[in-house]
PDB file of N, CA and C in Angstrom:
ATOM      1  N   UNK A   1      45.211  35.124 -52.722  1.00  0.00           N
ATOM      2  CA  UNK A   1      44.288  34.103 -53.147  1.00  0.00           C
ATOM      3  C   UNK A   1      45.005  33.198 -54.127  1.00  0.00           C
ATOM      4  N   UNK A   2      45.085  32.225 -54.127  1.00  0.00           N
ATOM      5  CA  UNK A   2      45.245  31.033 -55.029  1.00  0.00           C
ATOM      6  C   UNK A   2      44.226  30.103 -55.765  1.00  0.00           C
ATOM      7  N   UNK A   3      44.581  30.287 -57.002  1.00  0.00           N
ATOM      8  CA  UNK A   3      43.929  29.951 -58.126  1.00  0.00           C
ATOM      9  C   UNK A   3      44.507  28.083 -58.198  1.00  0.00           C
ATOM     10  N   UNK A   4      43.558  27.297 -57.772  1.00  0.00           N
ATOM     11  CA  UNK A   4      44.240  25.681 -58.389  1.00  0.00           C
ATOM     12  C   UNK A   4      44.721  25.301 -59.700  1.00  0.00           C
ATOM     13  N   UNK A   5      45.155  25.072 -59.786  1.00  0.00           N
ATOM     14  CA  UNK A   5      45.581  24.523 -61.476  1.00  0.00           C
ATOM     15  C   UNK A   5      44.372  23.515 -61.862  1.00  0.00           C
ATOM     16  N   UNK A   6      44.047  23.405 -62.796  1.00  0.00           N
ATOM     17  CA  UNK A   6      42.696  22.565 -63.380  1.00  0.00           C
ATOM     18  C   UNK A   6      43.394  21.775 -64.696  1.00  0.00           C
ATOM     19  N   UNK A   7      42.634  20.796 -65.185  1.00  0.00           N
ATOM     20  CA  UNK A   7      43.269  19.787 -65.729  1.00  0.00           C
ATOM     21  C   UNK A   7      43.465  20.751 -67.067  1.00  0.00           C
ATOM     22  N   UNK A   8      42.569  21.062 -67.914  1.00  0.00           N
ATOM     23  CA  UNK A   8      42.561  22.174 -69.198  1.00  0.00           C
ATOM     24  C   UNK A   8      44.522  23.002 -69.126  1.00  0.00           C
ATOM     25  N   UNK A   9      44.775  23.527 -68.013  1.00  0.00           N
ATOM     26  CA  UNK A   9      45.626  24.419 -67.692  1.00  0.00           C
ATOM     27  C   UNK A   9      46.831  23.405 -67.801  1.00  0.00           C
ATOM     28  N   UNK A  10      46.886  22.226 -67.514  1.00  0.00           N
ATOM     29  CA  UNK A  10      48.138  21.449 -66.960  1.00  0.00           C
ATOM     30  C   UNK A  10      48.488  21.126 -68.508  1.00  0.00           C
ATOM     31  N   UNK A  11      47.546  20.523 -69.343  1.00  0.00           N
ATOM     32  CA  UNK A  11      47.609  20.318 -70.533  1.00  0.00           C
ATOM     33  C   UNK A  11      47.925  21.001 -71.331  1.00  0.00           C
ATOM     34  N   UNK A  12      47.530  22.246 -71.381  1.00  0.00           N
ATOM     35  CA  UNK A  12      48.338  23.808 -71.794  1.00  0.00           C
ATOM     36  C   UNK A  12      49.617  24.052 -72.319  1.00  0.00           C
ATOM     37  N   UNK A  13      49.822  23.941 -70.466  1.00  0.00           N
ATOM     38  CA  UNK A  13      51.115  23.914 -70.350  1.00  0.00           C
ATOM     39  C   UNK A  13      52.049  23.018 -70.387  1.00  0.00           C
ATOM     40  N   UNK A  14      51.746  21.952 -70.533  1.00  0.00           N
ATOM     41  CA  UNK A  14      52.520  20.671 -70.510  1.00  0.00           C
ATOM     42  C   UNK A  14      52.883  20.693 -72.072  1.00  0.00           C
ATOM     43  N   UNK A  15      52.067  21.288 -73.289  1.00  0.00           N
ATOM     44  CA  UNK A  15      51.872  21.774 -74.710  1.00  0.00           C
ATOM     45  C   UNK A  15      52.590  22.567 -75.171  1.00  0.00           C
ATOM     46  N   UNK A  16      53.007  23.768 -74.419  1.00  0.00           N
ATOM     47  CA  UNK A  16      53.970  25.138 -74.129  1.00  0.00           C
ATOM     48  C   UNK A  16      52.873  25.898 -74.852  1.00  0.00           C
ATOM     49  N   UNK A  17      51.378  25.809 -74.598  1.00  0.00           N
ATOM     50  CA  UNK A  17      50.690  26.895 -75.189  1.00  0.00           C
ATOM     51  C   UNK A  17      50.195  27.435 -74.163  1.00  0.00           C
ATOM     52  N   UNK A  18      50.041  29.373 -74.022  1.00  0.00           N
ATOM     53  CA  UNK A  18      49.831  29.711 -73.445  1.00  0.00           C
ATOM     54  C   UNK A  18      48.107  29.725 -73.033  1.00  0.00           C
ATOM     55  N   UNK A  19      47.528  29.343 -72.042  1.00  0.00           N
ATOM     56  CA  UNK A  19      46.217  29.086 -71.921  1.00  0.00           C
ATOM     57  C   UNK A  19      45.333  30.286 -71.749  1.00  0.00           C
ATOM     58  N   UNK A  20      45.947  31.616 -71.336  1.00  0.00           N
ATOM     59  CA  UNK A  20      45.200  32.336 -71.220  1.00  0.00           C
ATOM     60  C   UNK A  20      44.895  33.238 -72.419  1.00  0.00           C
ATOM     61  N   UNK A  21      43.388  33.446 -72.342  1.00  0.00           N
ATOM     62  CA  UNK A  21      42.562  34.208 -73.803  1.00  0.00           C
ATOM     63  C   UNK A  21      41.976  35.327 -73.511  1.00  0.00           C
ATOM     64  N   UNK A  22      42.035  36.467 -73.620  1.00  0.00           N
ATOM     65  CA  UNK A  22      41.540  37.407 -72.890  1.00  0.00           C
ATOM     66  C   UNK A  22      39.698  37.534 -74.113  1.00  0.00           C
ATOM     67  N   UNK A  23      39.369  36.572 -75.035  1.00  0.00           N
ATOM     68  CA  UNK A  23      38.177  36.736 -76.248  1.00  0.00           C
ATOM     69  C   UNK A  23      37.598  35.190 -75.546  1.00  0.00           C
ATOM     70  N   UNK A  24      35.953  35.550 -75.590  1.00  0.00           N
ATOM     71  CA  UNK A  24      35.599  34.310 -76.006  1.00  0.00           C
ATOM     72  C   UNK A  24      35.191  33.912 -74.125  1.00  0.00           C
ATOM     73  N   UNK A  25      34.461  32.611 -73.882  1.00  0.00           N
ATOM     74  CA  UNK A  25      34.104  32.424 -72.968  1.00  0.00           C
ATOM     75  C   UNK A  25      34.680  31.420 -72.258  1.00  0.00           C
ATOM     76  N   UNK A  26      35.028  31.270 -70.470  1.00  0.00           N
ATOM     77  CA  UNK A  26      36.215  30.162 -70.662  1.00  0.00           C
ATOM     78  C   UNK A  26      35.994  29.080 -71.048  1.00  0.00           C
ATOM     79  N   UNK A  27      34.751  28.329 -71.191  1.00  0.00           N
ATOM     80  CA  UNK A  27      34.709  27.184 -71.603  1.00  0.00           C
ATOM     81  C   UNK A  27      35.474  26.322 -73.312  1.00  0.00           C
ATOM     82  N   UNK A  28      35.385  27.991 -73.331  1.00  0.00           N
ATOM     83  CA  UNK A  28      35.993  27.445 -75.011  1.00  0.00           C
ATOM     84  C   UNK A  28      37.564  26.932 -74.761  1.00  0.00           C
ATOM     85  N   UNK A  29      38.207  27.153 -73.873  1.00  0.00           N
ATOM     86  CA  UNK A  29      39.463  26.539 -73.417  1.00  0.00           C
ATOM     87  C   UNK A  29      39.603  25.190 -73.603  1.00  0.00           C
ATOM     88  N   UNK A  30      38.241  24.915 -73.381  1.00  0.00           N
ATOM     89  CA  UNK A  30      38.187  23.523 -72.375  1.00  0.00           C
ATOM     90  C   UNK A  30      38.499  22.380 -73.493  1.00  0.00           C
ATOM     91  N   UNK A  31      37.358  22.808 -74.514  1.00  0.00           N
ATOM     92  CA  UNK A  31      37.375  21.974 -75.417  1.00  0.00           C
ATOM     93  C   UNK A  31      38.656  22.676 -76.678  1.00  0.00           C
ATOM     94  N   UNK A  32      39.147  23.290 -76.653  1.00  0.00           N
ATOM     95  CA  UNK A  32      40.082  23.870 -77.533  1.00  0.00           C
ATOM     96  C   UNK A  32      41.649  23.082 -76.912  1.00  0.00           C
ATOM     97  N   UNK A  33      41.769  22.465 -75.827  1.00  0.00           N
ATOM     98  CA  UNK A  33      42.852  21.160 -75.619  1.00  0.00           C
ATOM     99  C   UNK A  33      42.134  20.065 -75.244  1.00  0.00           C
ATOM    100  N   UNK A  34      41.103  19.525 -75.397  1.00  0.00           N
ATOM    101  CA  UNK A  34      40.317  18.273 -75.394  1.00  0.00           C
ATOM    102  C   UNK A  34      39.933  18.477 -73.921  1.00  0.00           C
ATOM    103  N   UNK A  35      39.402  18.515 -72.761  1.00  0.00           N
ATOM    104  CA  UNK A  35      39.352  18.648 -71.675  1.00  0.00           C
ATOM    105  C   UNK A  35      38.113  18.912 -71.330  1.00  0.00           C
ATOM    106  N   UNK A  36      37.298  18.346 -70.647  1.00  0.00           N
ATOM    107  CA  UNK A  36      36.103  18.566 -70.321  1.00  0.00           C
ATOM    108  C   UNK A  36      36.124  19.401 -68.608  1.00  0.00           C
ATOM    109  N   UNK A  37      35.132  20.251 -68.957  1.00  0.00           N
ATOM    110  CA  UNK A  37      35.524  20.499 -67.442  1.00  0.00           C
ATOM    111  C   UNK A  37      34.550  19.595 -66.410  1.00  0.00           C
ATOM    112  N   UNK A  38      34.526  19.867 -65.421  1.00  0.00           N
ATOM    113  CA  UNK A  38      34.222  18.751 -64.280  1.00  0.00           C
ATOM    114  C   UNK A  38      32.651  19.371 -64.368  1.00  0.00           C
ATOM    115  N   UNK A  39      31.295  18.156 -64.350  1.00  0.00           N
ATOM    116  CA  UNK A  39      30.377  18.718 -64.353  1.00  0.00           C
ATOM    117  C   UNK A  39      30.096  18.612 -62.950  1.00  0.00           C
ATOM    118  N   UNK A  40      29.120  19.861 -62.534  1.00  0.00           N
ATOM    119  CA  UNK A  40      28.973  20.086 -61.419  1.00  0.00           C
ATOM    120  C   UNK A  40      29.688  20.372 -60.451  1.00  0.00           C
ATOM    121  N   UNK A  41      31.180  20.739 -61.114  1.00  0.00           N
ATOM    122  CA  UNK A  41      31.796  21.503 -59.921  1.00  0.00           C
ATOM    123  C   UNK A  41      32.006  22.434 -59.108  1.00  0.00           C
ATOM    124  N   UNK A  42      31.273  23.529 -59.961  1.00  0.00           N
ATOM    125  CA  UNK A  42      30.756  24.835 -59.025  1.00  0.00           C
ATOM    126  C   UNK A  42      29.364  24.974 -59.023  1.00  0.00           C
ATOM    127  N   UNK A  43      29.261  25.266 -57.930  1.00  0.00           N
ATOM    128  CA  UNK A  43      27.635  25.703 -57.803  1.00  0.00           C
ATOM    129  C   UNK A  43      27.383  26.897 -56.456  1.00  0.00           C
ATOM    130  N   UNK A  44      26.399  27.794 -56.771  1.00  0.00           N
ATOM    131  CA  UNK A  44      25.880  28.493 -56.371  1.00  0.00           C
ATOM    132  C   UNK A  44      24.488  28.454 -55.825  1.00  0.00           C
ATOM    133  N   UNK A  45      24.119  29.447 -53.967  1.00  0.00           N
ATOM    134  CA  UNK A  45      22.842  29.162 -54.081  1.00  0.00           C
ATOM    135  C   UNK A  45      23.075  29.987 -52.855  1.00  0.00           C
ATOM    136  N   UNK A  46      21.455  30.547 -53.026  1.00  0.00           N
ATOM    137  CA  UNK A  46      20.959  31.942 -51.986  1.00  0.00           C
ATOM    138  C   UNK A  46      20.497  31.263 -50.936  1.00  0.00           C
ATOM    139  N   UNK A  47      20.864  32.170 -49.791  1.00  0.00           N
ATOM    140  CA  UNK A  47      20.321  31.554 -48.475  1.00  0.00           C
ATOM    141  C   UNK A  47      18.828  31.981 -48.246  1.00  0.00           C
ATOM    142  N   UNK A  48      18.612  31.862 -47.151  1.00  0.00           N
ATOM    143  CA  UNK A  48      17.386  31.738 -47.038  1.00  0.00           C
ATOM    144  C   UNK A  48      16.755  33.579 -47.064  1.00  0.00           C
ATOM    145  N   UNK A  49      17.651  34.456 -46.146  1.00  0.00           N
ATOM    146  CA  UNK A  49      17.651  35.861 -46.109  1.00  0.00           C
ATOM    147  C   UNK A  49      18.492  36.234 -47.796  1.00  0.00           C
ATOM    148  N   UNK A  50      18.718  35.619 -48.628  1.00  0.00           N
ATOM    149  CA  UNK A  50      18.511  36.084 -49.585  1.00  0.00           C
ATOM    150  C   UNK A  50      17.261  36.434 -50.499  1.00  0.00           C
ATOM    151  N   UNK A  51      16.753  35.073 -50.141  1.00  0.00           N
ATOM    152  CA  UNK A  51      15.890  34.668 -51.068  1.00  0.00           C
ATOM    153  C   UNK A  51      14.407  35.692 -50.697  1.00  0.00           C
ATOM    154  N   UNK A  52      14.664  35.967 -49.428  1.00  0.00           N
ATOM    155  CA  UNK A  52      14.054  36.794 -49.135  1.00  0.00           C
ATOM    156  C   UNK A  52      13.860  37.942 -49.527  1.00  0.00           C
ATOM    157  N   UNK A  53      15.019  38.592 -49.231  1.00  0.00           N
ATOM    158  CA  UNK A  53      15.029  39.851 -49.826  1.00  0.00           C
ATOM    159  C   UNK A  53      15.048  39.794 -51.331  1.00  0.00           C
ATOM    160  N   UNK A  54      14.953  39.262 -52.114  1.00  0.00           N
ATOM    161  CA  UNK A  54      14.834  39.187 -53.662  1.00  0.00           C
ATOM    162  C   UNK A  54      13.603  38.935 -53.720  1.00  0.00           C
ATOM    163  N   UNK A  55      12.509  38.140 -52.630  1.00  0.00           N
ATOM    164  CA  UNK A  55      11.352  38.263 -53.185  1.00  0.00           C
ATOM    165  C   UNK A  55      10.492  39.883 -52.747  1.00  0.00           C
ATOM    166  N   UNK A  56      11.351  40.531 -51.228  1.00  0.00           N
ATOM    167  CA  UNK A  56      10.677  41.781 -50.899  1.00  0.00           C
ATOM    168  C   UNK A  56      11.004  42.662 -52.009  1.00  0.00           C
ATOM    169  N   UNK A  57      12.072  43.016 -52.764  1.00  0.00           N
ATOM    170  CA  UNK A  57      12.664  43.616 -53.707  1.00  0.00           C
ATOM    171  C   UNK A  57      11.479  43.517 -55.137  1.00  0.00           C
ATOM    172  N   UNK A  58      11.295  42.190 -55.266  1.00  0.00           N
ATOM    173  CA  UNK A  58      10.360  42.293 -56.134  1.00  0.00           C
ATOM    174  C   UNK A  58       8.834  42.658 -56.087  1.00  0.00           C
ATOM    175  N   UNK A  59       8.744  42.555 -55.120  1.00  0.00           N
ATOM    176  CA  UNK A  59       7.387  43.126 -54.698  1.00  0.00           C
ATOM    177  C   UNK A  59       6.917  44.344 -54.191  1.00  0.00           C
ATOM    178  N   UNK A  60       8.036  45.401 -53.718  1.00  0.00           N
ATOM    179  CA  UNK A  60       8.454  46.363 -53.781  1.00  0.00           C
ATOM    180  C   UNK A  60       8.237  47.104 -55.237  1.00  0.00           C
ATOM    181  N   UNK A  61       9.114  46.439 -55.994  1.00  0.00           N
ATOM    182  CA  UNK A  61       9.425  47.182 -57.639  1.00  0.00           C
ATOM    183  C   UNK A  61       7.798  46.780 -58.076  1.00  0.00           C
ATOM    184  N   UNK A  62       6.750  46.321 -57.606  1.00  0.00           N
ATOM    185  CA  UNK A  62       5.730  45.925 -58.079  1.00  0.00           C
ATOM    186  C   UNK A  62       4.443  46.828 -57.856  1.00  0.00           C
ATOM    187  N   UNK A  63       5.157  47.969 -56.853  1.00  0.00           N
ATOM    188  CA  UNK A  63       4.603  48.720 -56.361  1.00  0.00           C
ATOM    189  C   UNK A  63       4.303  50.285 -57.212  1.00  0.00           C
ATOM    190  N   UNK A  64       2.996  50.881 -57.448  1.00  0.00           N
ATOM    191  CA  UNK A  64       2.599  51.781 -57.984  1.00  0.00           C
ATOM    192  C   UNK A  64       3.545  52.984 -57.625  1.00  0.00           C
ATOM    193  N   UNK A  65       4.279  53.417 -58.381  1.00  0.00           N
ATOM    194  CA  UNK A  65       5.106  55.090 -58.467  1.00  0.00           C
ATOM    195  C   UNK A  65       3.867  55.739 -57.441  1.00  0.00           C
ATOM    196  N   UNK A  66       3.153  56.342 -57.624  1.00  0.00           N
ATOM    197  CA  UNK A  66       2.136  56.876 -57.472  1.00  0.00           C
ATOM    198  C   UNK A  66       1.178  56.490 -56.923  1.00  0.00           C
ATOM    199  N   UNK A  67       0.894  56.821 -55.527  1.00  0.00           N
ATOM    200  CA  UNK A  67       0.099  56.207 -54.545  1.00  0.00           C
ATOM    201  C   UNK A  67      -1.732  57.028 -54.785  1.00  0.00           C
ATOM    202  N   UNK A  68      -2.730  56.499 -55.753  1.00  0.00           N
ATOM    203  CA  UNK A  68      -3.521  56.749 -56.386  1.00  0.00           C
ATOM    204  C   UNK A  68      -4.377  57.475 -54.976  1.00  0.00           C
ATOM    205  N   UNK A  69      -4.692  56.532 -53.959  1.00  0.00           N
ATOM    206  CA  UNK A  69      -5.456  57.454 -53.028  1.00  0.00           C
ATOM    207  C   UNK A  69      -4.873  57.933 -52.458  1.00  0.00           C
ATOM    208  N   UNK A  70      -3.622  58.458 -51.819  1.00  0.00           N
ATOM    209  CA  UNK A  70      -3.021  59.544 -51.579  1.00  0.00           C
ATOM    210  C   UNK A  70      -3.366  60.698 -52.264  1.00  0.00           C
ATOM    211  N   UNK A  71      -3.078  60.797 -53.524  1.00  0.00           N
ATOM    212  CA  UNK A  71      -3.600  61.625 -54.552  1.00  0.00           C
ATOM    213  C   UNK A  71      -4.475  62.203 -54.403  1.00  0.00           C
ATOM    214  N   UNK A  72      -5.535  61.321 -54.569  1.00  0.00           N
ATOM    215  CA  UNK A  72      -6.788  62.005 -54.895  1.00  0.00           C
ATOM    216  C   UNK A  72      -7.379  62.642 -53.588  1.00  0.00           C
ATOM    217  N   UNK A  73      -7.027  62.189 -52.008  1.00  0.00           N
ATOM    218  CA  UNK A  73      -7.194  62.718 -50.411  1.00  0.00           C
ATOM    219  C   UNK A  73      -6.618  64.300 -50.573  1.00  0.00           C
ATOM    220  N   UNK A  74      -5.585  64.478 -51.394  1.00  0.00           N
ATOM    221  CA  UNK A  74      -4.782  65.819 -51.222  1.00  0.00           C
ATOM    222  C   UNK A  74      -5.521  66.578 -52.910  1.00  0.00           C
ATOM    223  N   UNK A  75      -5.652  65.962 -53.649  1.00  0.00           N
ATOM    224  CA  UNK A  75      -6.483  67.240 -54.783  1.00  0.00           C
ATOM    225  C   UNK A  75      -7.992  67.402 -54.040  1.00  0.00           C
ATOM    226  N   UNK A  76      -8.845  66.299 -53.245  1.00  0.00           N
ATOM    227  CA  UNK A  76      -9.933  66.522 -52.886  1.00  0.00           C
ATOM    228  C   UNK A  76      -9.951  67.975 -52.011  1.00  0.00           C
ATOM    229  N   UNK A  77      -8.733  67.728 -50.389  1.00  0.00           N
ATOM    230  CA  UNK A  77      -8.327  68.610 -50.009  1.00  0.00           C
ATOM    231  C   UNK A  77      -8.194  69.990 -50.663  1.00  0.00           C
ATOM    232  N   UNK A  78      -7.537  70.022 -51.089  1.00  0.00           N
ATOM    233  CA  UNK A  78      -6.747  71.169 -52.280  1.00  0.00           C
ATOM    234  C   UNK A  78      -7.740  71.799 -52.462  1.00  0.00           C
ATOM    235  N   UNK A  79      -9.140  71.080 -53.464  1.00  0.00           N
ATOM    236  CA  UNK A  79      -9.880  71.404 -54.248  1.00  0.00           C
ATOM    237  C   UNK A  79     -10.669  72.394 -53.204  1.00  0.00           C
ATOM    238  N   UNK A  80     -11.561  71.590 -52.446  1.00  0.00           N
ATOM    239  CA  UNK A  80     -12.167  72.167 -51.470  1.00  0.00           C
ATOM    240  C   UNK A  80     -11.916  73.583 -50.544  1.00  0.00           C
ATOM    241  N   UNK A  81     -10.436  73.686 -50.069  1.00  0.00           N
ATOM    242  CA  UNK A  81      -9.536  74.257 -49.675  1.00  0.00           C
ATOM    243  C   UNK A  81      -9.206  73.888 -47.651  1.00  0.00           C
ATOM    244  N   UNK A  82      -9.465  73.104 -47.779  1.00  0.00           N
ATOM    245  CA  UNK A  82      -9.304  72.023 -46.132  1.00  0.00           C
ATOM    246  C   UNK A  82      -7.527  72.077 -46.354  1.00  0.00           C
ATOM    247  N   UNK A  83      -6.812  71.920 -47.102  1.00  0.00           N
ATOM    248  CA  UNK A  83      -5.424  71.789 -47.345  1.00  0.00           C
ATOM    249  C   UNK A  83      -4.731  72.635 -46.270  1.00  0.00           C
ATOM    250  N   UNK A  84      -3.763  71.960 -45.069  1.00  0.00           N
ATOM    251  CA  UNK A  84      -2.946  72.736 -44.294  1.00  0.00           C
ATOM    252  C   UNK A  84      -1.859  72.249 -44.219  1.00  0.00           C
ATOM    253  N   UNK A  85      -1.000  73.115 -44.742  1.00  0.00           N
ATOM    254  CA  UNK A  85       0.558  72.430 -44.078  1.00  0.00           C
ATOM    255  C   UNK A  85       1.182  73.219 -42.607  1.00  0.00           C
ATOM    256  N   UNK A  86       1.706  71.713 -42.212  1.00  0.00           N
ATOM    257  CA  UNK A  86       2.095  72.548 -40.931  1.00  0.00           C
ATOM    258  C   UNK A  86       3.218  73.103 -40.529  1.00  0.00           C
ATOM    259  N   UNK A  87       3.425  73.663 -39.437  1.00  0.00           N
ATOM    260  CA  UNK A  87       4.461  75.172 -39.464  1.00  0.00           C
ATOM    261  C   UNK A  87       5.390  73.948 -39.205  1.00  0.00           C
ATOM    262  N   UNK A  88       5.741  73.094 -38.815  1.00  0.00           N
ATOM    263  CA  UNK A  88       6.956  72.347 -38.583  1.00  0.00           C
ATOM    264  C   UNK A  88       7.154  71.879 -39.968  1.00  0.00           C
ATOM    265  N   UNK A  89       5.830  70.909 -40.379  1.00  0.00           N
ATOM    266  CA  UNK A  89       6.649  70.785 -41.613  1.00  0.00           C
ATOM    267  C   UNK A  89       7.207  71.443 -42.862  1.00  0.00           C
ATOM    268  N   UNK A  90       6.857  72.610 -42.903  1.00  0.00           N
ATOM    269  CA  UNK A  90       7.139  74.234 -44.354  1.00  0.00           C
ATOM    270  C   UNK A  90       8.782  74.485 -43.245  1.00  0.00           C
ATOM    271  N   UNK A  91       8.932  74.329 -42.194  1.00  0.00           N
ATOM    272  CA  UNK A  91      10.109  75.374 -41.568  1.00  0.00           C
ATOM    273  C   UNK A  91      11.409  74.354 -42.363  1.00  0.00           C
ATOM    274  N   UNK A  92      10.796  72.834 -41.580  1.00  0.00           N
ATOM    275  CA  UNK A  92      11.793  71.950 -42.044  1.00  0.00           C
ATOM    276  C   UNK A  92      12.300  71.781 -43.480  1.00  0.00           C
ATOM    277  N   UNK A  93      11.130  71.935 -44.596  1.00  0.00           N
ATOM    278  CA  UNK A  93      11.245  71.394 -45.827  1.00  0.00           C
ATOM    279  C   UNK A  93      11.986  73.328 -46.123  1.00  0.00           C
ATOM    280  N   UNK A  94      12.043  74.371 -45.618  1.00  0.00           N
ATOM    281  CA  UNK A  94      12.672  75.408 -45.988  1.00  0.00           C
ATOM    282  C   UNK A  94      13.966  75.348 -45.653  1.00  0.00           C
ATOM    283  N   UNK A  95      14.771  75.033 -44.563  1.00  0.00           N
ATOM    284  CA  UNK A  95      15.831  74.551 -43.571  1.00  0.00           C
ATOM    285  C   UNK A  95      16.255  73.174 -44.672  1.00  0.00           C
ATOM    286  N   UNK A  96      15.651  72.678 -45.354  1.00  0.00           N
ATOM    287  CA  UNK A  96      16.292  71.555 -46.002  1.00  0.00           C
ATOM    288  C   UNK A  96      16.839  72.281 -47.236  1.00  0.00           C
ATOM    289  N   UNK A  97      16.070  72.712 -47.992  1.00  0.00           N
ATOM    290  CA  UNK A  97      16.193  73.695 -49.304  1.00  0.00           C
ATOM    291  C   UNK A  97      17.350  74.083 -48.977  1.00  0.00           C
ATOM    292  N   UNK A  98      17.386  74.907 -48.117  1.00  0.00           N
ATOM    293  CA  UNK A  98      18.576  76.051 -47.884  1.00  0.00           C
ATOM    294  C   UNK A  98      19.755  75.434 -47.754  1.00  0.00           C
ATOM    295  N   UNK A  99      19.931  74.474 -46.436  1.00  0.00           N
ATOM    296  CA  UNK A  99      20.990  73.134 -46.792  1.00  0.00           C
ATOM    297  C   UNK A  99      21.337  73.090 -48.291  1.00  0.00           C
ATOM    298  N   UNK A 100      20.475  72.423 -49.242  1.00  0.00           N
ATOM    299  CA  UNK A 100      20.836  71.742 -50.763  1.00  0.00           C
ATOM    300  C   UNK A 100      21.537  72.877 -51.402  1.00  0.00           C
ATOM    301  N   UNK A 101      21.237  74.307 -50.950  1.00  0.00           N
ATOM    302  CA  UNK A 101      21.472  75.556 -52.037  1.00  0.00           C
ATOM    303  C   UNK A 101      22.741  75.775 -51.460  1.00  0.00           C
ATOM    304  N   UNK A 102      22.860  75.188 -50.274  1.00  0.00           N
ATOM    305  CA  UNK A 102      24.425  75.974 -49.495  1.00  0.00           C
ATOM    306  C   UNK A 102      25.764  74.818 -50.128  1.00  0.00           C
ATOM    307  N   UNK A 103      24.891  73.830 -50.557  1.00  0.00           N
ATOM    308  CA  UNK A 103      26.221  72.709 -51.162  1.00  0.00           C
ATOM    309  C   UNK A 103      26.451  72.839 -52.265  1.00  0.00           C
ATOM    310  N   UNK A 104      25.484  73.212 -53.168  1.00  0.00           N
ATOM    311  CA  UNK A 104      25.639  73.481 -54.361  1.00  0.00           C
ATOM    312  C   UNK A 104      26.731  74.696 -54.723  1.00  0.00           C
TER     313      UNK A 104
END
């Protein structure tokens, strides 16, 4: 990759001062050898499937931890004693366990 030389840098060096600062933000370069940098020369911007997914993302994160009527369908259950789990799903969630304990 190649880095262009920018006017700040030519001046620098044309100075014999070394331009690079590892403190501080680069703009302070700019004006620390008189040099303005170019306004509007970089710019950034999300496409359209970005913008998207940053708004599903947020609306997502907007979403309750804790799915309130879920909840309360399975303590009602529970309570009552209607509550069944099924043989596929206890075999699987045991078969998973055992997996996690065998990596550990």
């Amino acid at each position: 990759m190649k880095i262009e030389d920018q006017g700040a840098f030519e001046v620098a060096r044309a100075a014999g001062v070394n331009p690079v600062q590892r403190t501080g933000p680069v703009f302070h370069l700019f004006g620390a050898y008189g040099v303005a940098p170019t306004p509007g020369a970089d710019s950034a911007s999300l496409s359209a499937q970005a913008q998207e997914l940053r708004n599903l993302t947020s609306e997502v994160k907007a979403l309750p931890d804790i799915r309130e009527d879920k909840l309360a369908a399975l303590e009602s259950s529970m309570a009552n004693g209607t509550w069944q789990v099924s043989v596929d799903d206890l075999s699987e969630a045991m078969f998973r366990l055992a997996e996690l304990d065998h990596q550990a």
